[in-house]
C-alpha atoms as a PDB file:
ATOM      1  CA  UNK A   1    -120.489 174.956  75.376  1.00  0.00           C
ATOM      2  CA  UNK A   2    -119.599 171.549  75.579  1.00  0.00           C
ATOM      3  CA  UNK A   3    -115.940 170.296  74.691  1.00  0.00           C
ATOM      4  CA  UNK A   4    -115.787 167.775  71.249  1.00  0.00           C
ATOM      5  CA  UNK A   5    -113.070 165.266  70.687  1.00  0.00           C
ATOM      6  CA  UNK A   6    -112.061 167.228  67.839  1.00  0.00           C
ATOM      7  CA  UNK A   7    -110.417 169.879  69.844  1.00  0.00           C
ATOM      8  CA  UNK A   8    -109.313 170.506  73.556  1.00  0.00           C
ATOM      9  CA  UNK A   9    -106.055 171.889  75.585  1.00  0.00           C
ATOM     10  CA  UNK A  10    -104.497 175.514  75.635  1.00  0.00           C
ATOM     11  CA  UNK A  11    -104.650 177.705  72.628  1.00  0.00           C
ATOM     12  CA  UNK A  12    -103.133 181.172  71.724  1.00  0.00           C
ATOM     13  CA  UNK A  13    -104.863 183.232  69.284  1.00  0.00           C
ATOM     14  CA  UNK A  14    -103.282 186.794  67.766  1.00  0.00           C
ATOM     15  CA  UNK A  15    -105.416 189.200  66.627  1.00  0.00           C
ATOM     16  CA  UNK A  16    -108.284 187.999  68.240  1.00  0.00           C
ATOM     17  CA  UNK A  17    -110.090 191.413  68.833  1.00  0.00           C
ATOM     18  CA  UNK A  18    -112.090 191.698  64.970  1.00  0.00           C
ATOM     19  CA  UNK A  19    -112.201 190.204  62.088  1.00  0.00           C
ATOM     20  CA  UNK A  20    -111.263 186.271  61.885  1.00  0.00           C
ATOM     21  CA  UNK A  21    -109.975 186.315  65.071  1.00  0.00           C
ATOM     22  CA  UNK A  22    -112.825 187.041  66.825  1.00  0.00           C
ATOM     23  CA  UNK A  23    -115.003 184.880  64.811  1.00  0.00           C
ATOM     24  CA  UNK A  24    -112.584 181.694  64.996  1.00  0.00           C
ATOM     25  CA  UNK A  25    -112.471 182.172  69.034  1.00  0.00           C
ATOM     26  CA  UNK A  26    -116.083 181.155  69.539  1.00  0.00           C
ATOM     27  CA  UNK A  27    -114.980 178.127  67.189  1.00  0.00           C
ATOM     28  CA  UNK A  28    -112.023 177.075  69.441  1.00  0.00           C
ATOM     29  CA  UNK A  29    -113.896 177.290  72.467  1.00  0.00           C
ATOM     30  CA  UNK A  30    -117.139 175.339  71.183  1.00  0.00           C
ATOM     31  CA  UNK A  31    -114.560 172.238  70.488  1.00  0.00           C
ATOM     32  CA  UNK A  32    -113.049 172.621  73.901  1.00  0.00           C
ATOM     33  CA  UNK A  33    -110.121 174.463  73.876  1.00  0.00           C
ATOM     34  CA  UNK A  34    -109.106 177.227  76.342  1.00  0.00           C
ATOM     35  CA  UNK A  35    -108.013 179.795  74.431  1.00  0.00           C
ATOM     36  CA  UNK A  36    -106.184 183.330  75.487  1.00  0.00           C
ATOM     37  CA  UNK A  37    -106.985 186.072  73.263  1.00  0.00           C
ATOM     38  CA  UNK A  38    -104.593 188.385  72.393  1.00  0.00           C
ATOM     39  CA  UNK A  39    -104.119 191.756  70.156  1.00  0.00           C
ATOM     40  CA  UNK A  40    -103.251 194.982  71.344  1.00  0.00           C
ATOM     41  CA  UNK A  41    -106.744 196.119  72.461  1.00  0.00           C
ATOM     42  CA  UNK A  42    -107.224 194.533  75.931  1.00  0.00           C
ATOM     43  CA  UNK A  43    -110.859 195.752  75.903  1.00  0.00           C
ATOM     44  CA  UNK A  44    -112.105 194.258  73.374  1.00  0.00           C
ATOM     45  CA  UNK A  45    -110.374 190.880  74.273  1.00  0.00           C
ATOM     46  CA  UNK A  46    -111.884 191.278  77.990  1.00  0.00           C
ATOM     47  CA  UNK A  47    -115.348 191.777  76.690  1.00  0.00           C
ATOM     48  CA  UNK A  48    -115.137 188.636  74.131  1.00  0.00           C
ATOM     49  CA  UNK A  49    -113.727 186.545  76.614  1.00  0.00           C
ATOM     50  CA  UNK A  50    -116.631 187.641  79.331  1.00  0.00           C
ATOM     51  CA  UNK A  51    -119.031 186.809  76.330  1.00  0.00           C
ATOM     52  CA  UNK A  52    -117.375 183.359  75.525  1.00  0.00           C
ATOM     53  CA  UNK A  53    -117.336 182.385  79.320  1.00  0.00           C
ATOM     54  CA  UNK A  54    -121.050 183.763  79.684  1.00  0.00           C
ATOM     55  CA  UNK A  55    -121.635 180.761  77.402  1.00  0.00           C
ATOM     56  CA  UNK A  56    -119.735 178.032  79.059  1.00  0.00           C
ATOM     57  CA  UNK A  57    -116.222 178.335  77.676  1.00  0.00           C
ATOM     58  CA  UNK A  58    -112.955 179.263  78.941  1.00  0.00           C
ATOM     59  CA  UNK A  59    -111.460 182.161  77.595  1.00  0.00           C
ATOM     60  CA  UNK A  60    -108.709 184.844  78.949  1.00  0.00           C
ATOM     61  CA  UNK A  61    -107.802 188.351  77.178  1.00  0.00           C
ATOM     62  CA  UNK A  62    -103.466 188.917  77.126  1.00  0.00           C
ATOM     63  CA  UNK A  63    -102.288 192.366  75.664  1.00  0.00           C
ATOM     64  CA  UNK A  64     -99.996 191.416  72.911  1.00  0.00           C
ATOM     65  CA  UNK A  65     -98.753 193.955  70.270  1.00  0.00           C
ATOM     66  CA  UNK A  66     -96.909 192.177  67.319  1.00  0.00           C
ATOM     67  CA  UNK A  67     -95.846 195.249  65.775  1.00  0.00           C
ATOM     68  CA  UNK A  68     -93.152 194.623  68.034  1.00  0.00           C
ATOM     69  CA  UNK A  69     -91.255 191.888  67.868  1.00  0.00           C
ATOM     70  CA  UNK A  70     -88.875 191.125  70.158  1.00  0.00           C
ATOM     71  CA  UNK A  71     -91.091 192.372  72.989  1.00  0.00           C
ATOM     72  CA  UNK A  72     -94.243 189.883  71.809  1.00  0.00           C
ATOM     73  CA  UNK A  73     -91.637 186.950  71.731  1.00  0.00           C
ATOM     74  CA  UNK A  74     -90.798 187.900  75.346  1.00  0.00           C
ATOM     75  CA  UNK A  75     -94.358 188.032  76.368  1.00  0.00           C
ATOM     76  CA  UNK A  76     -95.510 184.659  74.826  1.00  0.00           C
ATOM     77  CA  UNK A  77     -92.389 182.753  76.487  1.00  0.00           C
ATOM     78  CA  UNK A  78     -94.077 184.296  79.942  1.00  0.00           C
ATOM     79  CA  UNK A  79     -97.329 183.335  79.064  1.00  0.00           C
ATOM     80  CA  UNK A  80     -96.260 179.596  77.973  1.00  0.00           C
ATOM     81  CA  UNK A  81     -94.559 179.012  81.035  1.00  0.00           C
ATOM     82  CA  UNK A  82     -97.172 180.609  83.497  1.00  0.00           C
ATOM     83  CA  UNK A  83    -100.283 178.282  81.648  1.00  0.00           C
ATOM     84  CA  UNK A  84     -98.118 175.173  81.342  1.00  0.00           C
ATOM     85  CA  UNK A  85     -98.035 175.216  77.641  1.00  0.00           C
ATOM     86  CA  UNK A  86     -99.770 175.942  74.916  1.00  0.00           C
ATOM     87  CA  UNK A  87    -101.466 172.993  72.477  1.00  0.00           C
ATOM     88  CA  UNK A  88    -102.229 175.097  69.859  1.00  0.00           C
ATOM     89  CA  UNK A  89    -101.349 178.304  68.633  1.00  0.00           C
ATOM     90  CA  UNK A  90    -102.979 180.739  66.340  1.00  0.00           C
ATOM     91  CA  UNK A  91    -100.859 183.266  64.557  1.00  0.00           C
ATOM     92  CA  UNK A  92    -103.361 185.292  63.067  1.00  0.00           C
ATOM     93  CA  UNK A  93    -102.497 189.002  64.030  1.00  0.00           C
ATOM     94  CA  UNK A  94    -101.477 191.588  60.542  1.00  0.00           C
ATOM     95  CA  UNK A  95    -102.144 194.842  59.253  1.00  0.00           C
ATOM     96  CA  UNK A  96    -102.940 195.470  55.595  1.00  0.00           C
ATOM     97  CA  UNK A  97    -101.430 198.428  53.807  1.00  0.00           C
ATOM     98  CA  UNK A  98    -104.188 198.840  50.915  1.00  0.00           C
ATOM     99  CA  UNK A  99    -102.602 199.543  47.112  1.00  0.00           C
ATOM    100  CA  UNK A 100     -99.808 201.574  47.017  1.00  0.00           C
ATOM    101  CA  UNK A 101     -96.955 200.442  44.119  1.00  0.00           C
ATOM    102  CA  UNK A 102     -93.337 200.256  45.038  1.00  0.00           C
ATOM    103  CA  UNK A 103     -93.084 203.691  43.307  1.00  0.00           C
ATOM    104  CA  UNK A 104     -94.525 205.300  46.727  1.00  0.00           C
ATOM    105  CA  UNK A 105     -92.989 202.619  49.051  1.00  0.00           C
ATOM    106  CA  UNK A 106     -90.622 203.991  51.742  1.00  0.00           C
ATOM    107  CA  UNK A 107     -88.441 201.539  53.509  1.00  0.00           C
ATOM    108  CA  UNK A 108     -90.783 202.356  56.506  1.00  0.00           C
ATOM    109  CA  UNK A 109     -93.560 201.044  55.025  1.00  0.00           C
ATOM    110  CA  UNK A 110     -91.942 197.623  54.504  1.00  0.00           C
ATOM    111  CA  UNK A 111     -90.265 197.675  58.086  1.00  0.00           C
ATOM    112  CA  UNK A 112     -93.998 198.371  59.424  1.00  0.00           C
ATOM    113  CA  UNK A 113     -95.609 195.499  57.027  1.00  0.00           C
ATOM    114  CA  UNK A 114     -93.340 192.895  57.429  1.00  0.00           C
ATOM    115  CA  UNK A 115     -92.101 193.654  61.249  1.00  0.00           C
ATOM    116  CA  UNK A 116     -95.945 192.576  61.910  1.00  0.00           C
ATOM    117  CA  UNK A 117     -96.829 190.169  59.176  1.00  0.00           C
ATOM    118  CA  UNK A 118     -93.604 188.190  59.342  1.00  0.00           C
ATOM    119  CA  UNK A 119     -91.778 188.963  62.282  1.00  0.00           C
ATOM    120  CA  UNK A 120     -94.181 189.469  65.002  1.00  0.00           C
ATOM    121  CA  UNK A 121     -95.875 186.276  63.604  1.00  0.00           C
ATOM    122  CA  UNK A 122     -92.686 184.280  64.202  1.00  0.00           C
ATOM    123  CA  UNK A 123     -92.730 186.100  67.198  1.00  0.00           C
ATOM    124  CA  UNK A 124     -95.995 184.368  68.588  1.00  0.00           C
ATOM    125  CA  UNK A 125     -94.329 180.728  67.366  1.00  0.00           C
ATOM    126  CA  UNK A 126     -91.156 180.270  68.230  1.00  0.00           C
ATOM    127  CA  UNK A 127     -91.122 180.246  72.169  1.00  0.00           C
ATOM    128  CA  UNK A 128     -93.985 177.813  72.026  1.00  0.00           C
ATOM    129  CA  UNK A 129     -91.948 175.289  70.533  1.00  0.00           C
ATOM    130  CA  UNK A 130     -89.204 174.321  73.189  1.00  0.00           C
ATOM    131  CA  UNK A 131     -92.554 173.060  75.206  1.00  0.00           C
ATOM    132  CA  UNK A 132     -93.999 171.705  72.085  1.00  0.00           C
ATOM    133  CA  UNK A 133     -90.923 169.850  71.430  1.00  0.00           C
ATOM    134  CA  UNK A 134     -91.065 168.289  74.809  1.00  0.00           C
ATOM    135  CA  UNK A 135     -94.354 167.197  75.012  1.00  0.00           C
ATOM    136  CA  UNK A 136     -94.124 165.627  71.406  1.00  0.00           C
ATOM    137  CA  UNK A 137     -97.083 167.235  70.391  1.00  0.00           C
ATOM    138  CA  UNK A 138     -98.798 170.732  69.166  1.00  0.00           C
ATOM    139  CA  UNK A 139    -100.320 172.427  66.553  1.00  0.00           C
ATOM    140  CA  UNK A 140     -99.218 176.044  64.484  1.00  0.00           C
ATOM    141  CA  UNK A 141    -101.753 177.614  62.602  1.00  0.00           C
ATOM    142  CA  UNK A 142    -100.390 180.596  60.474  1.00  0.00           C
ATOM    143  CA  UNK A 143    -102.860 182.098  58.755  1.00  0.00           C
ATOM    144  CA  UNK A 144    -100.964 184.156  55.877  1.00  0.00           C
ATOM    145  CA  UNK A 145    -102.711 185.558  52.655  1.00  0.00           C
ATOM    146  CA  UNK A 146    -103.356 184.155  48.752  1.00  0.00           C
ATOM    147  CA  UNK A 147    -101.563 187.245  48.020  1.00  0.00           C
ATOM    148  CA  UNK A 148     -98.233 185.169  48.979  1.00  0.00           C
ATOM    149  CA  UNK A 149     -98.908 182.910  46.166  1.00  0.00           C
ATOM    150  CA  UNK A 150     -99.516 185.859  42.736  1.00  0.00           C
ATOM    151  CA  UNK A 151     -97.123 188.769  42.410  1.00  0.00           C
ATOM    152  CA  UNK A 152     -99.460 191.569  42.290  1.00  0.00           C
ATOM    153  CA  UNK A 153     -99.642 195.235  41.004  1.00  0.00           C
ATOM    154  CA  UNK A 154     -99.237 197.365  44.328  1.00  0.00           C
ATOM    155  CA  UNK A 155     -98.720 194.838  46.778  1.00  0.00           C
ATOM    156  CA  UNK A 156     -95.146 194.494  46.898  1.00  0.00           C
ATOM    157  CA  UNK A 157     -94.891 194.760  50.752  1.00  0.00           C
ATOM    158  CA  UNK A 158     -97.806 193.047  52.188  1.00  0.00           C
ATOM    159  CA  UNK A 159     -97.499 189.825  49.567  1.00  0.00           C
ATOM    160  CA  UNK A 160     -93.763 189.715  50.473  1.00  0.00           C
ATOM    161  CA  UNK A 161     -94.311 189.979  54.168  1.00  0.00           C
ATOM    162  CA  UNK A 162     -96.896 187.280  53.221  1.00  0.00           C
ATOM    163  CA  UNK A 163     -94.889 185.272  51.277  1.00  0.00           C
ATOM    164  CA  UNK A 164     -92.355 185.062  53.566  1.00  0.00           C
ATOM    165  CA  UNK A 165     -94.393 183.882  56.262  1.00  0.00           C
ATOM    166  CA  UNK A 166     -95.837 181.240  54.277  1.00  0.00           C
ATOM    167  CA  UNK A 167     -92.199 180.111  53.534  1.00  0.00           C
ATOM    168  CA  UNK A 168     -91.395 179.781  56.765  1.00  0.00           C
ATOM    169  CA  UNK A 169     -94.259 177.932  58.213  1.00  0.00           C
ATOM    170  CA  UNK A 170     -93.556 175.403  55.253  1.00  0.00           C
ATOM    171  CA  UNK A 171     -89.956 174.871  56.795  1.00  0.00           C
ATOM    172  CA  UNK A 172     -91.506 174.590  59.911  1.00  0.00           C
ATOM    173  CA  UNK A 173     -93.478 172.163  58.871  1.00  0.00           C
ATOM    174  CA  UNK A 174     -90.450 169.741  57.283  1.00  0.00           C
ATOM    175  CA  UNK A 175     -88.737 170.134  60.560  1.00  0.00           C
ATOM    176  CA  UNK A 176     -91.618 169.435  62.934  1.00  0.00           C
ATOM    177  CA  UNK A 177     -93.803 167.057  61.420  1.00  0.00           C
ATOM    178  CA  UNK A 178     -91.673 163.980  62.265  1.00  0.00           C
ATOM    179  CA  UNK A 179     -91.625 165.433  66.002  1.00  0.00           C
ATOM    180  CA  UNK A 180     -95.209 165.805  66.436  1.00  0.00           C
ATOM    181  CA  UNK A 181     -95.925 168.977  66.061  1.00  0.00           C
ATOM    182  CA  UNK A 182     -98.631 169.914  63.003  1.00  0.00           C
ATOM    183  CA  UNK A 183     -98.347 172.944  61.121  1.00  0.00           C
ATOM    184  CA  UNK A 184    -101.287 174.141  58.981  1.00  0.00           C
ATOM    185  CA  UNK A 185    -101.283 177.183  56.274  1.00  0.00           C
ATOM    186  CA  UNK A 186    -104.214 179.223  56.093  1.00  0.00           C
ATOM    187  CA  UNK A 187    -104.298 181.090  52.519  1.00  0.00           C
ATOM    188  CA  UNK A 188    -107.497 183.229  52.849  1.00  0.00           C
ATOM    189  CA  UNK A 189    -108.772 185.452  49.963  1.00  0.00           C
ATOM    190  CA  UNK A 190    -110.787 188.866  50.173  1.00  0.00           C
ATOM    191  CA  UNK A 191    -112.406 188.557  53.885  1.00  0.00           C
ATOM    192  CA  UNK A 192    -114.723 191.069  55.220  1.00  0.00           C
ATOM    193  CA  UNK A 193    -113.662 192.136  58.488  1.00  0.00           C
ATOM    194  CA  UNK A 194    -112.453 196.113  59.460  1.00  0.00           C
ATOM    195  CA  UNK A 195    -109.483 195.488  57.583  1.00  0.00           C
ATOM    196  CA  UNK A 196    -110.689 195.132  54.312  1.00  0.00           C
ATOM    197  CA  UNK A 197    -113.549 197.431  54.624  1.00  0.00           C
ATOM    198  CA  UNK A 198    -110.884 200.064  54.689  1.00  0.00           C
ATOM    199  CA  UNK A 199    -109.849 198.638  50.730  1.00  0.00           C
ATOM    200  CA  UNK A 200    -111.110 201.393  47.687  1.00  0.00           C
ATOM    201  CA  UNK A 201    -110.331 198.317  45.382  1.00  0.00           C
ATOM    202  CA  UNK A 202    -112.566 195.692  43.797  1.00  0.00           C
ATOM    203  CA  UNK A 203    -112.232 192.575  45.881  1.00  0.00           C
ATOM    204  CA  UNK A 204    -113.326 190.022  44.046  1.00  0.00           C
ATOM    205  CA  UNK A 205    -115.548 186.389  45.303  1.00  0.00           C
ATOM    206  CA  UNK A 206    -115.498 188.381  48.955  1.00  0.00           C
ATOM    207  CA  UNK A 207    -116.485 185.861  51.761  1.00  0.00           C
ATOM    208  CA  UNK A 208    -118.077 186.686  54.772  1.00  0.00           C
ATOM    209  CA  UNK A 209    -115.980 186.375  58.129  1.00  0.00           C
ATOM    210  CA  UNK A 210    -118.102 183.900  59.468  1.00  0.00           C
ATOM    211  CA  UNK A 211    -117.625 181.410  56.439  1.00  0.00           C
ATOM    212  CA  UNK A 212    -113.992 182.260  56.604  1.00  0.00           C
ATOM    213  CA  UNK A 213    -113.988 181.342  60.133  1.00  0.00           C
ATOM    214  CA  UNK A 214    -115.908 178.214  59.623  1.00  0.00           C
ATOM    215  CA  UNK A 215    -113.431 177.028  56.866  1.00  0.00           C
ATOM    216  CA  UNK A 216    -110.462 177.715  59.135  1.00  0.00           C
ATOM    217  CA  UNK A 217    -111.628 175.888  62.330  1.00  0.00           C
ATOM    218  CA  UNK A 218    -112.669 172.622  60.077  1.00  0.00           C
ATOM    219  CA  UNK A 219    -108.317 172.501  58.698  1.00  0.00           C
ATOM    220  CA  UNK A 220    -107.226 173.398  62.366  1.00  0.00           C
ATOM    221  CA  UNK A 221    -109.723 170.018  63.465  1.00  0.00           C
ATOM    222  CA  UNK A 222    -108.445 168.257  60.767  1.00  0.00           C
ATOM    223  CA  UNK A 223    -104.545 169.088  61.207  1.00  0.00           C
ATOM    224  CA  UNK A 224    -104.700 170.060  57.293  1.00  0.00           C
ATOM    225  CA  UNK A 225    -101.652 171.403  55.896  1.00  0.00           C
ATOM    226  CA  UNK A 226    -103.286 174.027  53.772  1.00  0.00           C
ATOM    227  CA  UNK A 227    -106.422 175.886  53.657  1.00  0.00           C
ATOM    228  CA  UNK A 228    -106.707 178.130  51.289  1.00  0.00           C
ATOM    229  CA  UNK A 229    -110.071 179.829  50.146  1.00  0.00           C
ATOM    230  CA  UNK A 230    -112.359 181.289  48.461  1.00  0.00           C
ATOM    231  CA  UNK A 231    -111.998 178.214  45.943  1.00  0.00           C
ATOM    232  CA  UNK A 232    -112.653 180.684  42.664  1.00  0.00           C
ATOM    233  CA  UNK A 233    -109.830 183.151  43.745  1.00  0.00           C
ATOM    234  CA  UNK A 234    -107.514 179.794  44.832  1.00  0.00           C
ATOM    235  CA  UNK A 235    -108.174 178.102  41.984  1.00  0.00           C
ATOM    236  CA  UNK A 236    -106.766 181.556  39.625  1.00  0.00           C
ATOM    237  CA  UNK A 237    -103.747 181.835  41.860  1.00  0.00           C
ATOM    238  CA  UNK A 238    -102.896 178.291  40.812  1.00  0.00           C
ATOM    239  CA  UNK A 239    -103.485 178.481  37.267  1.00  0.00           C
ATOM    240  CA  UNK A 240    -101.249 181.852  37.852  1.00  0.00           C
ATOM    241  CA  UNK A 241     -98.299 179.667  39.191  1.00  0.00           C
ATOM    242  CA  UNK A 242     -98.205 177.513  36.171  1.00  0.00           C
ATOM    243  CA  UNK A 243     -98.927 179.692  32.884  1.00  0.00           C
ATOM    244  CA  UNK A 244     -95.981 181.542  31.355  1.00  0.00           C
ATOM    245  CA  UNK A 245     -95.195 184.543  33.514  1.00  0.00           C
ATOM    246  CA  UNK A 246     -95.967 187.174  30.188  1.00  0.00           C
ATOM    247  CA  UNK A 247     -99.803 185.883  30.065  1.00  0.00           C
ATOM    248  CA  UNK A 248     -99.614 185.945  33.907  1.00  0.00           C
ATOM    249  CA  UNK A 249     -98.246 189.549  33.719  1.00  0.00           C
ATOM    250  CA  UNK A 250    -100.718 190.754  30.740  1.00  0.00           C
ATOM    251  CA  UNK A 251    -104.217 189.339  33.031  1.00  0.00           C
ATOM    252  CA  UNK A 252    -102.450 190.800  36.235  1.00  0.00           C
ATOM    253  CA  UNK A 253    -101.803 194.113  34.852  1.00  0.00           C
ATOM    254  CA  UNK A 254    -105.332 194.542  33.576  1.00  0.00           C
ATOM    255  CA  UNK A 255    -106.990 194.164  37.162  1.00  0.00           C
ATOM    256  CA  UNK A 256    -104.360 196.839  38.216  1.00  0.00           C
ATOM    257  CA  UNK A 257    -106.365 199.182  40.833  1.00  0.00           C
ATOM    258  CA  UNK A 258    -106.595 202.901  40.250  1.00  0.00           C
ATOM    259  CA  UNK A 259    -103.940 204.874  42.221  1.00  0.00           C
END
C-alpha cells in the first residue's frame, strides 16, 4: 500500500476488531497512516494487523477495554507517550443494548451503556490532546450514532449515551478548532456489522459496512465536521428536529418495535 497526501502520521482506532472498525483500518492504512488497533480482543487485532502489514502497511494491535474508563484513559496516555503522539484518533469503540423501554431499564444498564459509549470514548480523547495541543495540530474522529439526534421509543440509554457524546465532541470542537486540532462527527445509521445483526427490529435503509466505511474515511480526509449517513434515514432525523414535537411523537410511536 502506498501512502496518499490525503492521510499520513500515527492513528488510534477503538473498536477496531469488527464491524466499522475493522473495515475503516484498511482505509487508514491505504492513505498512509500507521494506525494501532485497539478493542478488547487482542487476537483479532494481531491477526488484522498481520493482514494489513502482509499488504504493505503499518499496523500494531493494543488491548484496550473502554468499558472501563479510567483504566483506558491510563493506557492511551502510555501509548501516546511511548509512539510520540498520535495524529489522529479514532473513537469508534460501543456496545448496543437492542430495544428495551425505560420501563425495564435498571440503573446498571445505563452505567454499562454510557460508561462505554460516553465515557470510555472520552477516555480514548482526552490524553491525546496535551500532545495535540503542542504540536498545533490533530484530528478526533468520534463516531457516535443518528440515534443522538431523534428521541426514540426504547432507546433511552444508548441515544443518551449517544447524545451525549455527540455534545461533547461539538464543544470540543469550539475549543480546538482555533488551536489546530479538527474534530469530525460521524452520525451513522443502521450498519451491518455483529452488532446489529444481534437487532430483532426492522432497521430501516441498512448500509453495508464497507459503504459505511468508505463514507467515513472520505470526512476523516476531508477534516469534515459531520458525516452523517444513510442520507434517507439523515434526512428524517432532520425533518424530526424541526416539526412540532406531537407529529414527531405520533410518526415515532408508530415505528415503535415489538417488546
Amino acid at each position: 500500500m502506498s501512502a496518499s497526501p490525503s492521510g499520513s502520521g500515527r492513528a488510534l482506532l477503538t473498536g477496531a476488531s469488527s464491524g466499522i472498525g475493522r473495515a475503516l483500518a484498511a482505509r487508514l492504512v491505504r492513505r498512509g497512516h500507521e494506525v494501532w488497533l485497539a478493542s478488547r480482543r487482542l487476537p483479532e487485532l494481531e491477526a488484522l494487523a498481520h493482514e494489513l502489514e502482509a499488504a504493505g502497511g503499518k499496523a500494531h494491535a493494543f488491548a484496550l477495554d473502554v468499558s472501563r474508563p479510567e483504566e483506558a484513559e491510563a493506557r492511551v496516555r502510555e501509548l501516546d507517550e511511548e509512539v510520540g503522539g498520535f495524529d489522529l484518533v479514532v473513537a469508534n469503540a460501543g456496545i448496543g443494548v437492542g430495544a428495551k423501554p425505560v420501563t425495564r431499564e435498571t440503573l446498571a444498564d445505563i452505567r454499562a451503556v454510557t460508561e462505554t459509549n460516553f465515557l470510555g470514548a472520552v477516555a480514548s480523547i482526552l490524553p491525546l490532546l496535551p500532545g495535540m495541543l503542542e504540536r498545533g495540530r490533530g484530528q478526533i474522529v468520534g463516531v457516535s450514532s443518528l440515534a443522538a439526534e431523534t428521541p426514540l421509543p426504547a432507546a433511552a440509554g444508548y441515544g443518551t449515551s449517544k447524545a451525549a457524546f455527540t455534545f461533547w465532541l461539538e464543544c470540543a470542537a469550539s475549543d480546538l478548532g482555533p488551536r489546530g486540532i479538527d474534530v469530525t462527527i460521524v452520525h451513522p445509521g443502521f450498519v451491518k456489522t455483529p452488532l446489529t445483526d444481534k437487532n430483532s427490529f426492522p432497521m430501516p435503509f441498512l448500509v453495508e459496512v464497507e459503504h459505511a466505511a468508505d463514507l467515513i474515511d472520505r470526512a476523516i480526509a476531508r477534516r469534515a465536521r459531520f458525516c452523517r449517513f444513510p442520507f434517507p434515514l439523515a434526512s428524517v432525523s432532520t425533518a424530526g428536529k424541526i416539526m412540532p414535537r406531537s407529529l414527531r411523537d405520533f410518526i415515532v410511536n408508530r415505528q415503535k418495535p415489538a417488546l
